[in-house]
PDB file of N, CA and C in Angstrom:
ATOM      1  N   UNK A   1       0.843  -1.187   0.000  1.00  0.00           N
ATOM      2  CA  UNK A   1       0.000   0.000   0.000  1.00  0.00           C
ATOM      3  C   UNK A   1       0.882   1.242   0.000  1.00  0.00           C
ATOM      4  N   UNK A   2       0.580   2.110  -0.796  1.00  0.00           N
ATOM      5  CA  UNK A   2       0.580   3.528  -0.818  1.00  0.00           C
ATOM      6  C   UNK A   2       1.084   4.653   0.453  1.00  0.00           C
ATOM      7  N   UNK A   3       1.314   5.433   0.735  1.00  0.00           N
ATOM      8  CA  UNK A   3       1.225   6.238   1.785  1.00  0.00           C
ATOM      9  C   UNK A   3      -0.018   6.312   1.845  1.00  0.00           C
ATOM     10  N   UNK A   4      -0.470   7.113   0.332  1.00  0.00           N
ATOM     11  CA  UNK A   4      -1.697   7.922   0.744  1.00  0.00           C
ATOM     12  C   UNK A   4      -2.977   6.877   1.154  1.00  0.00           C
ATOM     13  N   UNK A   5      -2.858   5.765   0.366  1.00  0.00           N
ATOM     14  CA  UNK A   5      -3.735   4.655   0.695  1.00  0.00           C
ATOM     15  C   UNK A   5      -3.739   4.209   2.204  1.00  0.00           C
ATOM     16  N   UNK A   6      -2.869   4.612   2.393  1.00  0.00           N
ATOM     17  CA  UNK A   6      -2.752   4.220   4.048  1.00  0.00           C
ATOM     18  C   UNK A   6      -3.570   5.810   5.308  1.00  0.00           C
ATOM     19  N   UNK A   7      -3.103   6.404   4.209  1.00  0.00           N
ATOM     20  CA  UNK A   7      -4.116   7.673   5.367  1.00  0.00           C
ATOM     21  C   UNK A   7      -4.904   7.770   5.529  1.00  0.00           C
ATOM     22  N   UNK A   8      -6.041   7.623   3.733  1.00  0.00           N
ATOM     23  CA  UNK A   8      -6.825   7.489   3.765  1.00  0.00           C
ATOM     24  C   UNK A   8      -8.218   6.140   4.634  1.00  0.00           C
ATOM     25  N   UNK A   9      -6.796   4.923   4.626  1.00  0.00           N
ATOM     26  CA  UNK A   9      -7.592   4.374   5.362  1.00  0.00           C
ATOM     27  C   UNK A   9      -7.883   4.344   6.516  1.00  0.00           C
ATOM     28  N   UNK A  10      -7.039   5.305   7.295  1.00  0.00           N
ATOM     29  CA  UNK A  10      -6.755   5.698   8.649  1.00  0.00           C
ATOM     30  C   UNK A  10      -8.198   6.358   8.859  1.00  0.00           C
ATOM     31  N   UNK A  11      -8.368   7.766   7.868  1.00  0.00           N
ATOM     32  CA  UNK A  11      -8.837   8.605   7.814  1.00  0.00           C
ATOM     33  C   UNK A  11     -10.729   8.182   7.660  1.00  0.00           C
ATOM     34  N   UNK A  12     -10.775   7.089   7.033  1.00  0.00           N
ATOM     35  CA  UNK A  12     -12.127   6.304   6.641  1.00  0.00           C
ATOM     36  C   UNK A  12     -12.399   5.678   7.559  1.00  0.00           C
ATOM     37  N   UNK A  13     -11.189   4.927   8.428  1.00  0.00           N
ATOM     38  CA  UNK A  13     -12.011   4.169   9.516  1.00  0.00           C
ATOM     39  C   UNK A  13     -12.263   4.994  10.788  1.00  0.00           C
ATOM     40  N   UNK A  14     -11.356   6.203  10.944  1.00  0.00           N
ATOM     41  CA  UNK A  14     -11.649   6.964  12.007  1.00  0.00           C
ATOM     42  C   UNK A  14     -12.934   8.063  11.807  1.00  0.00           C
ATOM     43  N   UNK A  15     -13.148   8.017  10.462  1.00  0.00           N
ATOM     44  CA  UNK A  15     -14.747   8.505  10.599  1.00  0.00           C
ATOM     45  C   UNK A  15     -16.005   7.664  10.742  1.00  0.00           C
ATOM     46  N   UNK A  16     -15.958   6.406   9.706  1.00  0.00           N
ATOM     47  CA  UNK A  16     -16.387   5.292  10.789  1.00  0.00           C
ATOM     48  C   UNK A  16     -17.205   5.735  12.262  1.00  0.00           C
ATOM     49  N   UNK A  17     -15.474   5.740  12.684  1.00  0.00           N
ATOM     50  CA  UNK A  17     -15.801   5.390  14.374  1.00  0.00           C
ATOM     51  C   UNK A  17     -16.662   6.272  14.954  1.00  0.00           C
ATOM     52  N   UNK A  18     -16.189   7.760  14.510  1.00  0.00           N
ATOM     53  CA  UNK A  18     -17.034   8.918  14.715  1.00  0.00           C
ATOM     54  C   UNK A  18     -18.488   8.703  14.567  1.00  0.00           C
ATOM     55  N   UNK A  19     -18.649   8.392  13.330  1.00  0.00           N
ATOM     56  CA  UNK A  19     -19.988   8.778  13.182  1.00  0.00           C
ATOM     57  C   UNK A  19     -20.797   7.055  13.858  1.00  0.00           C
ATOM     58  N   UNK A  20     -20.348   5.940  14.242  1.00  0.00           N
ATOM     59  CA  UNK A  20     -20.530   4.977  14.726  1.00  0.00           C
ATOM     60  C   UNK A  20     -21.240   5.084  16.572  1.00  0.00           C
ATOM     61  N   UNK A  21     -20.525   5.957  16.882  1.00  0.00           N
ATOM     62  CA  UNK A  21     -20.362   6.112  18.563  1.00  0.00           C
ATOM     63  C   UNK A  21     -20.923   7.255  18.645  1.00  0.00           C
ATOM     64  N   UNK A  22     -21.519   8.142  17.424  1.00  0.00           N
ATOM     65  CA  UNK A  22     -22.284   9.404  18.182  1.00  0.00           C
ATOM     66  C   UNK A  22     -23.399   8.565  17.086  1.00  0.00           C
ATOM     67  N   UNK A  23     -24.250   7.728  16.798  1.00  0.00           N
ATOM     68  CA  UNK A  23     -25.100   7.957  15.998  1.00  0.00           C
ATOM     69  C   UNK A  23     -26.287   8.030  16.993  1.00  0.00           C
ATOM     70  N   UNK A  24     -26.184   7.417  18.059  1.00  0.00           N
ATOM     71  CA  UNK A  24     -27.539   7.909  19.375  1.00  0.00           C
ATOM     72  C   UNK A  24     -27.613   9.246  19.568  1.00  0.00           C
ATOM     73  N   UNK A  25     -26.530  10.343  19.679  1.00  0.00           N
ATOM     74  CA  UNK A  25     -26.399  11.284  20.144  1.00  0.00           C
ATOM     75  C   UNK A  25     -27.356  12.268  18.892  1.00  0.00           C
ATOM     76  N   UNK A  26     -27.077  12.028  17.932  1.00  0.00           N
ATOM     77  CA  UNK A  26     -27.489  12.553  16.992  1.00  0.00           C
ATOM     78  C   UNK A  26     -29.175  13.388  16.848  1.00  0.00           C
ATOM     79  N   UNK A  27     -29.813  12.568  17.278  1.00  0.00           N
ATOM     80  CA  UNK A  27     -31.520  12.638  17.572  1.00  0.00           C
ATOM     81  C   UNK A  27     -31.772  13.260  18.946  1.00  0.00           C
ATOM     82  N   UNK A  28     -32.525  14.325  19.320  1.00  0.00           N
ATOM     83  CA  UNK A  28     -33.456  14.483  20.202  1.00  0.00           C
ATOM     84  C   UNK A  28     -33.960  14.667  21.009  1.00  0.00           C
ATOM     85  N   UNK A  29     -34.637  13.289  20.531  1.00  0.00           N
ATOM     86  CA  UNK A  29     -35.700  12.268  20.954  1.00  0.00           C
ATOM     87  C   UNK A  29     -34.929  10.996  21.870  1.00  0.00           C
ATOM     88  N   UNK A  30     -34.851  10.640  23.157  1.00  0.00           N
ATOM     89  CA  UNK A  30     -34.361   9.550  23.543  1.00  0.00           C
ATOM     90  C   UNK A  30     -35.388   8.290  22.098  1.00  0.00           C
ATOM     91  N   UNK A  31     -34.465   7.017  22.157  1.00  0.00           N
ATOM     92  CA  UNK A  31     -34.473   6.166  21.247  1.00  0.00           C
ATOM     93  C   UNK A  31     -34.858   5.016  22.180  1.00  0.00           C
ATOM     94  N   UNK A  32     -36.653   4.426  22.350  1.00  0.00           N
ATOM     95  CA  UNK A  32     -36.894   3.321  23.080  1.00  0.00           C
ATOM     96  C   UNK A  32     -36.078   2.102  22.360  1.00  0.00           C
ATOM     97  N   UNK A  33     -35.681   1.334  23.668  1.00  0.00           N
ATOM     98  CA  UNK A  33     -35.257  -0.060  23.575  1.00  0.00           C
ATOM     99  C   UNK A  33     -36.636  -0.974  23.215  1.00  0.00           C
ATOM    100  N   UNK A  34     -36.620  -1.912  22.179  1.00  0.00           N
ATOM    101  CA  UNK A  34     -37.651  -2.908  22.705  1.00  0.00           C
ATOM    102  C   UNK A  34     -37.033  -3.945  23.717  1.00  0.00           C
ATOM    103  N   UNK A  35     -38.123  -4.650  24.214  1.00  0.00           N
ATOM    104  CA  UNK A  35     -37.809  -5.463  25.227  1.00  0.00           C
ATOM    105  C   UNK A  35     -37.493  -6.562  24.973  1.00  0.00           C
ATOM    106  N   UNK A  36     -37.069  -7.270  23.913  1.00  0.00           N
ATOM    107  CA  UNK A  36     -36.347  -7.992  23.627  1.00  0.00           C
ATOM    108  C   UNK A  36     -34.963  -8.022  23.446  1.00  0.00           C
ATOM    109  N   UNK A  37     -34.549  -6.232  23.272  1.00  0.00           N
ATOM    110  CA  UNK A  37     -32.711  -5.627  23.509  1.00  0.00           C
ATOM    111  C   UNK A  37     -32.453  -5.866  24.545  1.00  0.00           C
ATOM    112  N   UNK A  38     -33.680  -4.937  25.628  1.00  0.00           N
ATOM    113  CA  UNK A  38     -33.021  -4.755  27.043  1.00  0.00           C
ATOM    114  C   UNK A  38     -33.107  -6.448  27.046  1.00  0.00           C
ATOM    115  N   UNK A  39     -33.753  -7.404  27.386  1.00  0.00           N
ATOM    116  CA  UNK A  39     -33.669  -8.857  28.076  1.00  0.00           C
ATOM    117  C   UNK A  39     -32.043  -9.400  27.320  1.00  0.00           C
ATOM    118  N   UNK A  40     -31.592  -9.245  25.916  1.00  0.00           N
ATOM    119  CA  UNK A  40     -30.339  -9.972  25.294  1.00  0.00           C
ATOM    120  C   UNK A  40     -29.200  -8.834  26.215  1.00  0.00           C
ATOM    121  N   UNK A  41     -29.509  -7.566  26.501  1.00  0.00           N
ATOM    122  CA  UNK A  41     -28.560  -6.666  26.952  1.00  0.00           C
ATOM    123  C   UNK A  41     -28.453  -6.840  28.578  1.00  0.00           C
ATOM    124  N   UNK A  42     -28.888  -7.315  29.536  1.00  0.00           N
ATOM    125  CA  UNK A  42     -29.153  -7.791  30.598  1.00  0.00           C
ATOM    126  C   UNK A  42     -27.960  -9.030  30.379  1.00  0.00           C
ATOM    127  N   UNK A  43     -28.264 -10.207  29.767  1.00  0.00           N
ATOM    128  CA  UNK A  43     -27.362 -11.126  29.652  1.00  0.00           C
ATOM    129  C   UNK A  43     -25.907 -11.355  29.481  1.00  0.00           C
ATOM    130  N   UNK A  44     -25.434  -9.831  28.542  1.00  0.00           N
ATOM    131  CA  UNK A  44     -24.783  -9.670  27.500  1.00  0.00           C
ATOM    132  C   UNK A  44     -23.003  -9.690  28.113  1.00  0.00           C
ATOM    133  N   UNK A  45     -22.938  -9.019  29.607  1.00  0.00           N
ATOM    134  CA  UNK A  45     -21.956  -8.964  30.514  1.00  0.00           C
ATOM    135  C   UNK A  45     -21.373 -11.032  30.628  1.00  0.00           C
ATOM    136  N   UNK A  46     -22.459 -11.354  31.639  1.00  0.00           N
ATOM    137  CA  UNK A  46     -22.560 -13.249  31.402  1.00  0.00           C
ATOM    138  C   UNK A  46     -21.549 -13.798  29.957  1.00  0.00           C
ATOM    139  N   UNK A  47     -21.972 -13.674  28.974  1.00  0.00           N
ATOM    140  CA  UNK A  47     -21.911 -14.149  28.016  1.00  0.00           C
ATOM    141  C   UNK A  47     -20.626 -13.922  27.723  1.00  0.00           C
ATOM    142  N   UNK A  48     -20.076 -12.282  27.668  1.00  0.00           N
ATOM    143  CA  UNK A  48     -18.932 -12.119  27.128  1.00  0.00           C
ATOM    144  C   UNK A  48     -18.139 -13.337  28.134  1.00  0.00           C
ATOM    145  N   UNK A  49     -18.246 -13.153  29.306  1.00  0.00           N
ATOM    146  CA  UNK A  49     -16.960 -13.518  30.469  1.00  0.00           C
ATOM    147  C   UNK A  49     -16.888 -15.048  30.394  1.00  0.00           C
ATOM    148  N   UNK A  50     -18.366 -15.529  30.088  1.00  0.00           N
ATOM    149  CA  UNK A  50     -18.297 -17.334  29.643  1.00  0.00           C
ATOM    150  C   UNK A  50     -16.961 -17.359  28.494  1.00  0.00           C
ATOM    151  N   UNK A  51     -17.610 -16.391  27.367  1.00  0.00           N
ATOM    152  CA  UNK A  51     -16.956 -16.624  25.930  1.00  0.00           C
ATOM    153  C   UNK A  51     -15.354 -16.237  26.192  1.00  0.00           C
ATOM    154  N   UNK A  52     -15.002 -15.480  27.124  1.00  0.00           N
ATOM    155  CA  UNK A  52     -13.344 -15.829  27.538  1.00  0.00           C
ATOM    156  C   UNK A  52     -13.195 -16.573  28.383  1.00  0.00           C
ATOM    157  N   UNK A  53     -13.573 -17.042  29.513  1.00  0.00           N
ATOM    158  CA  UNK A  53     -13.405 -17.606  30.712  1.00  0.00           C
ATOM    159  C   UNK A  53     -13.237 -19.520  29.917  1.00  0.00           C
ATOM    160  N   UNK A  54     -13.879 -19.751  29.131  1.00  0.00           N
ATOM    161  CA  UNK A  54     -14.531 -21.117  29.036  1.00  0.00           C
ATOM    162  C   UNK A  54     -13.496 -21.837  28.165  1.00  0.00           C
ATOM    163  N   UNK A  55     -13.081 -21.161  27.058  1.00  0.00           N
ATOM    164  CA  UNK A  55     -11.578 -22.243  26.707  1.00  0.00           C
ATOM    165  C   UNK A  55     -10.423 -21.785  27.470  1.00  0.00           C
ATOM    166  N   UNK A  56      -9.809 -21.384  28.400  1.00  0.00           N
ATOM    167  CA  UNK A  56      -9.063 -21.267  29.176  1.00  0.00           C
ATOM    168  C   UNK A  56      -9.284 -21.903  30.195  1.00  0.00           C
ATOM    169  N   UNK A  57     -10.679 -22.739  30.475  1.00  0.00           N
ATOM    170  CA  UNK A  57     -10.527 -24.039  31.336  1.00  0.00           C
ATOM    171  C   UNK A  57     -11.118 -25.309  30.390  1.00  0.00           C
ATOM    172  N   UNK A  58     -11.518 -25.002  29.316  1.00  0.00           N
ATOM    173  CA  UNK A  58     -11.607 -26.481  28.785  1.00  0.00           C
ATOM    174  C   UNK A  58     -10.518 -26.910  27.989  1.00  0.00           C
ATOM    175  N   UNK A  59     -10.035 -25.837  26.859  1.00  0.00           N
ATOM    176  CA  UNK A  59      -9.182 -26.110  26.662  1.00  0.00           C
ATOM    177  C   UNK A  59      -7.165 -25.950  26.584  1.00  0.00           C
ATOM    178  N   UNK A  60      -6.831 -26.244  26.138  1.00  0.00           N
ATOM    179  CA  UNK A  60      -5.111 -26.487  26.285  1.00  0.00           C
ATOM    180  C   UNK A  60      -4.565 -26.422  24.789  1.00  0.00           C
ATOM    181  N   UNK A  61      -3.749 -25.672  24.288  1.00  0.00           N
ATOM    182  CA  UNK A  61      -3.410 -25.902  23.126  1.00  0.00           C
ATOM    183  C   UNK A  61      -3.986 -25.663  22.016  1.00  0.00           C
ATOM    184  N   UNK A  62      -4.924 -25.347  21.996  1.00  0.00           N
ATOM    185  CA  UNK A  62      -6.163 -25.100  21.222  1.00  0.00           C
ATOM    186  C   UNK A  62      -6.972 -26.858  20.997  1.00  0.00           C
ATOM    187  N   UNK A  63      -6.681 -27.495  21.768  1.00  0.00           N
ATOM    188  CA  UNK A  63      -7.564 -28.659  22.091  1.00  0.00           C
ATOM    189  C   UNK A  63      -8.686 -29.044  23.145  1.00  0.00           C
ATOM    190  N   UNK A  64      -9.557 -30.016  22.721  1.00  0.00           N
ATOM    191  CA  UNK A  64     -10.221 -30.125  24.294  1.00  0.00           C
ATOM    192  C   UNK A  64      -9.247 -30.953  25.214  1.00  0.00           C
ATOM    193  N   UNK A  65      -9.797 -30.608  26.434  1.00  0.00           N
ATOM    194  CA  UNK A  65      -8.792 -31.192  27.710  1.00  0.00           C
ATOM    195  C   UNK A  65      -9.333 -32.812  27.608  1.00  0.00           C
ATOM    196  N   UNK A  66      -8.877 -33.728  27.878  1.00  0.00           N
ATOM    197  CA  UNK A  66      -8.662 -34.957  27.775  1.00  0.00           C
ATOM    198  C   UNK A  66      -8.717 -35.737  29.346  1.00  0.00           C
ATOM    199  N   UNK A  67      -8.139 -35.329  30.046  1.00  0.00           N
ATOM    200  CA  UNK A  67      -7.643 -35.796  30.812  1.00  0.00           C
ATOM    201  C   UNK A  67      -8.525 -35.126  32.359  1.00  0.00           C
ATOM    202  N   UNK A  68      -8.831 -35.740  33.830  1.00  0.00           N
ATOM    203  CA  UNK A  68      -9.049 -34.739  34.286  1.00  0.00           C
ATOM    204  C   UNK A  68      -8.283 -34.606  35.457  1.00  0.00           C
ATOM    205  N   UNK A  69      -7.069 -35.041  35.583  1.00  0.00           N
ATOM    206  CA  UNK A  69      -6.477 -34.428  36.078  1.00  0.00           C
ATOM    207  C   UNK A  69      -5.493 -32.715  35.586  1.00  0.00           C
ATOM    208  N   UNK A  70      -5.944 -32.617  35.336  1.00  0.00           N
ATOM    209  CA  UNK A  70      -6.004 -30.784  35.080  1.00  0.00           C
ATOM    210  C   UNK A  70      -6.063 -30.022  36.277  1.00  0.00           C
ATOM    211  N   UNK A  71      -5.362 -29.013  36.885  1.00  0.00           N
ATOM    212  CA  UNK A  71      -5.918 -28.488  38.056  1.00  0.00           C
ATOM    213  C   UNK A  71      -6.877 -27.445  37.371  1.00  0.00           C
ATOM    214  N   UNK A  72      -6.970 -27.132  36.594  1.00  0.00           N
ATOM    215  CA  UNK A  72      -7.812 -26.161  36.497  1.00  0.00           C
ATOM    216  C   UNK A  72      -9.219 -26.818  36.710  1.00  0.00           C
ATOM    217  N   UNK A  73      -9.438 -27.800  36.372  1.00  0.00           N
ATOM    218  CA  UNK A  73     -11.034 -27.972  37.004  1.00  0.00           C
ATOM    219  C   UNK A  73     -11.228 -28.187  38.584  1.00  0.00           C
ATOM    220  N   UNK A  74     -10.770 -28.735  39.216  1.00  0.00           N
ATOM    221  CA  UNK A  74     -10.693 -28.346  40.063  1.00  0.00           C
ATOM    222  C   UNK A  74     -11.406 -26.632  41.104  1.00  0.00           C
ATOM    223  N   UNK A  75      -9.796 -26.534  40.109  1.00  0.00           N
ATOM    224  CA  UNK A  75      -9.674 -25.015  40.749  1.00  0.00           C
ATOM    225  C   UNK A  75     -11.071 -24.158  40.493  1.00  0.00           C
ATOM    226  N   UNK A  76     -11.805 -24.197  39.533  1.00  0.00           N
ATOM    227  CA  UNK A  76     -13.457 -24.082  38.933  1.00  0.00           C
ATOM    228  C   UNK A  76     -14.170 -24.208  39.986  1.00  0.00           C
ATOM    229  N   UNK A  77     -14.220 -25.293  40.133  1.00  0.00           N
ATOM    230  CA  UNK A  77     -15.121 -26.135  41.073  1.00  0.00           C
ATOM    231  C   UNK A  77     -15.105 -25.143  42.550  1.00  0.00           C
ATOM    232  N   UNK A  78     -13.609 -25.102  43.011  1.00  0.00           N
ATOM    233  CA  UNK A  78     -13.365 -24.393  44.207  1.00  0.00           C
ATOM    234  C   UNK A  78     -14.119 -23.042  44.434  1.00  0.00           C
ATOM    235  N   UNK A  79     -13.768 -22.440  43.342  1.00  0.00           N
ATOM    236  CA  UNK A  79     -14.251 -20.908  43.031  1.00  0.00           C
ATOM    237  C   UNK A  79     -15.440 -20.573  42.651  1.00  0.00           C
ATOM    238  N   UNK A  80     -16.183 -21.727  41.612  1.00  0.00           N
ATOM    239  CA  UNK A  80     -17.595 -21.549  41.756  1.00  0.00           C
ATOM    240  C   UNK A  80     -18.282 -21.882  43.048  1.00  0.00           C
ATOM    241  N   UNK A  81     -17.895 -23.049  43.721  1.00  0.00           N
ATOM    242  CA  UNK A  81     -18.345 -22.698  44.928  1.00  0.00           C
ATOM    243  C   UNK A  81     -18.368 -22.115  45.985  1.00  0.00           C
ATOM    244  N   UNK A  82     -17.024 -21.553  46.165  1.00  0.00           N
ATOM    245  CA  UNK A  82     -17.078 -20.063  47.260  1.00  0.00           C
ATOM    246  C   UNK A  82     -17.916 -18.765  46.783  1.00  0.00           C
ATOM    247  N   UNK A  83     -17.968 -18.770  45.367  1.00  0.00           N
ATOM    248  CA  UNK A  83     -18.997 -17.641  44.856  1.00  0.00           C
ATOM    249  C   UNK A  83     -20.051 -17.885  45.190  1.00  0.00           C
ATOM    250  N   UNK A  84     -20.587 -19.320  45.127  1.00  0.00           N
ATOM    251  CA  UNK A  84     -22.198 -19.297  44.978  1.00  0.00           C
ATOM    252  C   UNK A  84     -22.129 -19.382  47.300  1.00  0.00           C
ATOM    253  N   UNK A  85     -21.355 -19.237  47.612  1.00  0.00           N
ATOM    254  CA  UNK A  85     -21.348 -19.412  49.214  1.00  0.00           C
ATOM    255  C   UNK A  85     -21.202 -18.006  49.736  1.00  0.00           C
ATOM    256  N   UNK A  86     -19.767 -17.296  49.314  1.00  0.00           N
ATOM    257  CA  UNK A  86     -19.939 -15.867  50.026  1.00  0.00           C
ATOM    258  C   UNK A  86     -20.330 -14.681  48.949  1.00  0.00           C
ATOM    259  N   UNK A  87     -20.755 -15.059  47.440  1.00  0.00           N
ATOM    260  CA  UNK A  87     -20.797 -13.975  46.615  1.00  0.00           C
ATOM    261  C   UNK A  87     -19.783 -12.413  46.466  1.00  0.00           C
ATOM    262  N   UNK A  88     -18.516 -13.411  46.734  1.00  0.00           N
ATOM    263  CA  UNK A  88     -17.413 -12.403  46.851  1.00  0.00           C
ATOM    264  C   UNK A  88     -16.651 -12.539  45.808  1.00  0.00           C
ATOM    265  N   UNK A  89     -15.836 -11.423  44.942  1.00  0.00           N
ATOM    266  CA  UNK A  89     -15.388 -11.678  43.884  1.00  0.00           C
ATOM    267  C   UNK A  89     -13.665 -11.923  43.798  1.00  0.00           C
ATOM    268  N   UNK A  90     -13.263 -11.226  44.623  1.00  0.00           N
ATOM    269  CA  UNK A  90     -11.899 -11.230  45.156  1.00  0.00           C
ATOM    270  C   UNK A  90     -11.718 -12.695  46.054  1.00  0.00           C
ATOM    271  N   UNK A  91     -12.568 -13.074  46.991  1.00  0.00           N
ATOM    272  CA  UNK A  91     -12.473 -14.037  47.194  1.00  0.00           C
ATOM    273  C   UNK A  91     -12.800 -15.492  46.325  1.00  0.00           C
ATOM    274  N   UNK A  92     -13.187 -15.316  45.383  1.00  0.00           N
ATOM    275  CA  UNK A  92     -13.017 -15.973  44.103  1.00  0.00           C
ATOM    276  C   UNK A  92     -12.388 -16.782  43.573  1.00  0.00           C
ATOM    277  N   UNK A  93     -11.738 -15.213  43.341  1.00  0.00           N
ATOM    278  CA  UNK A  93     -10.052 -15.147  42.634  1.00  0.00           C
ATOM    279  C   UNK A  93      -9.018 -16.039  43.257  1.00  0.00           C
ATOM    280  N   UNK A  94      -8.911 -15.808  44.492  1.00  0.00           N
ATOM    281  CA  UNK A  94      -7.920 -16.366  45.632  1.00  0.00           C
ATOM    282  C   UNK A  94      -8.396 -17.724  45.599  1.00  0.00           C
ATOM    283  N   UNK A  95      -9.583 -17.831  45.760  1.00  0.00           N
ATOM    284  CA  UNK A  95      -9.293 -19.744  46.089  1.00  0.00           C
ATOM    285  C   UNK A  95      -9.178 -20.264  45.018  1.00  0.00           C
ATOM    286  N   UNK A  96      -9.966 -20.077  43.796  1.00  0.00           N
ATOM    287  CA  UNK A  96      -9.816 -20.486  42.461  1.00  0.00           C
ATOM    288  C   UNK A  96      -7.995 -20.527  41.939  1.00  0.00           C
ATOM    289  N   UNK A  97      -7.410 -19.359  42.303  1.00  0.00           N
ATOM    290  CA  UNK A  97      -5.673 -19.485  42.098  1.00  0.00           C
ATOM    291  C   UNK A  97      -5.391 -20.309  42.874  1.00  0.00           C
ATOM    292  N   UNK A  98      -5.788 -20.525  44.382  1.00  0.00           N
ATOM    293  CA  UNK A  98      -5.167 -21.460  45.431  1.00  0.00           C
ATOM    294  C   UNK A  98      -5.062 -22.801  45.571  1.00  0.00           C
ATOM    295  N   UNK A  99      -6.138 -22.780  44.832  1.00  0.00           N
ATOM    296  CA  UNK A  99      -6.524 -24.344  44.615  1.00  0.00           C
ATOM    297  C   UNK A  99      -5.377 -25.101  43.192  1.00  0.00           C
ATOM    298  N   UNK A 100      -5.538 -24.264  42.134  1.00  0.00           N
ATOM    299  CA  UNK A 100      -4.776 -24.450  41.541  1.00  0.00           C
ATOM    300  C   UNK A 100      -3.075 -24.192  41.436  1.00  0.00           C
ATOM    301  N   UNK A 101      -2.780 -23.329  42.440  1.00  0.00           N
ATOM    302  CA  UNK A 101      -1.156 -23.650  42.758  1.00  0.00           C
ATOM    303  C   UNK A 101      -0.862 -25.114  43.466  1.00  0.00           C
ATOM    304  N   UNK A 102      -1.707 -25.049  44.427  1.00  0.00           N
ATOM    305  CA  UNK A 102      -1.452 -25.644  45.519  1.00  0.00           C
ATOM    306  C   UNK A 102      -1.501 -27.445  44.473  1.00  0.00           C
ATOM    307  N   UNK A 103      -2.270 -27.770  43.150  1.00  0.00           N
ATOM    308  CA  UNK A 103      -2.330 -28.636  42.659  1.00  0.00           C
ATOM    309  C   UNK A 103      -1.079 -28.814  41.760  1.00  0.00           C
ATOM    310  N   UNK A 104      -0.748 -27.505  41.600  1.00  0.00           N
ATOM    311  CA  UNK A 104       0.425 -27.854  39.933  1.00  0.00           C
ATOM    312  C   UNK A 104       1.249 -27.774  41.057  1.00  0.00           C
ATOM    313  N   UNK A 105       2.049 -26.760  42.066  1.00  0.00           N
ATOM    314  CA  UNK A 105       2.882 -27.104  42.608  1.00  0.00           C
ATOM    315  C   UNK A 105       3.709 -28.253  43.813  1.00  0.00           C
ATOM    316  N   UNK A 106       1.663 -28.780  44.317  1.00  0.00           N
ATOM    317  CA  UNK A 106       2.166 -29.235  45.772  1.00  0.00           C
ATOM    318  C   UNK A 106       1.907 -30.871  44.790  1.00  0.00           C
ATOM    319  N   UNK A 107       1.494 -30.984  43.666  1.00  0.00           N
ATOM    320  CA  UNK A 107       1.145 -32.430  43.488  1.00  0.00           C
ATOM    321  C   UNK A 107       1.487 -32.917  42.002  1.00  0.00           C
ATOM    322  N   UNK A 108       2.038 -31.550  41.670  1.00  0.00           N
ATOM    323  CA  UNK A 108       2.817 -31.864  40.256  1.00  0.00           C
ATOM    324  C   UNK A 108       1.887 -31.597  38.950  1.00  0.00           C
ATOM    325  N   UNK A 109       0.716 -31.795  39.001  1.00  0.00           N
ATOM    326  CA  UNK A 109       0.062 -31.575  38.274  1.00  0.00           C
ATOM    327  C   UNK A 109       0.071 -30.753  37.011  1.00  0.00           C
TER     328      UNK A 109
END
């Protein structure tokens, strides 16, 4: 590519963005949701954190896990259940890591 081909594409996608991220602003009139947005937009937080969270414990390598000695399930297990017990998020974190050091380091895993 070009210089100029290159500015221009700079220049095309950064208006894009502009006119992308103000197009609500644009009108008015607030813009009703139907209630079928808000109910998928309610979910939408969930979903992303499954869609990263979920091959980083199923899979390895870009494979499925095989085997279950894995600490990471485990370590799942640990952390989903202190969540669903103290609904703490930091405390979570900690046993979900704890569980899983304490497996790769104290048992080889």
């Amino acid at each position: 590519m070009s210089d100029a081909e290159v500015w221009a594409t700079i220049a095309g996608l950064a208006a894009i963005s502009v006119v992308a991220r103000s197009f609500f602003m644009i009108s008015n009139e607030p813009w009703p949701l139907p209630g079928w947005a808000r109910a998928v937009l309610k979910v939408a937080p969930l979903a992303v954190l499954v869609a990263v969270i979920a091959p980083e414990v199923f899979m390895t390598q870009g494979e499925i896990i095989a085997t279950w000695r894995d600490p990471r399930w485990p370590a799942v297990l640990a952390a989903s259940g202190y969540f669903f017990w103290r609904r703490g998020i930091l405390g979570t974190i900690l046993v979900g890591m704890t569980v899983m050091l304490l497996l790769k380091l104290g048992l080889g895993w």
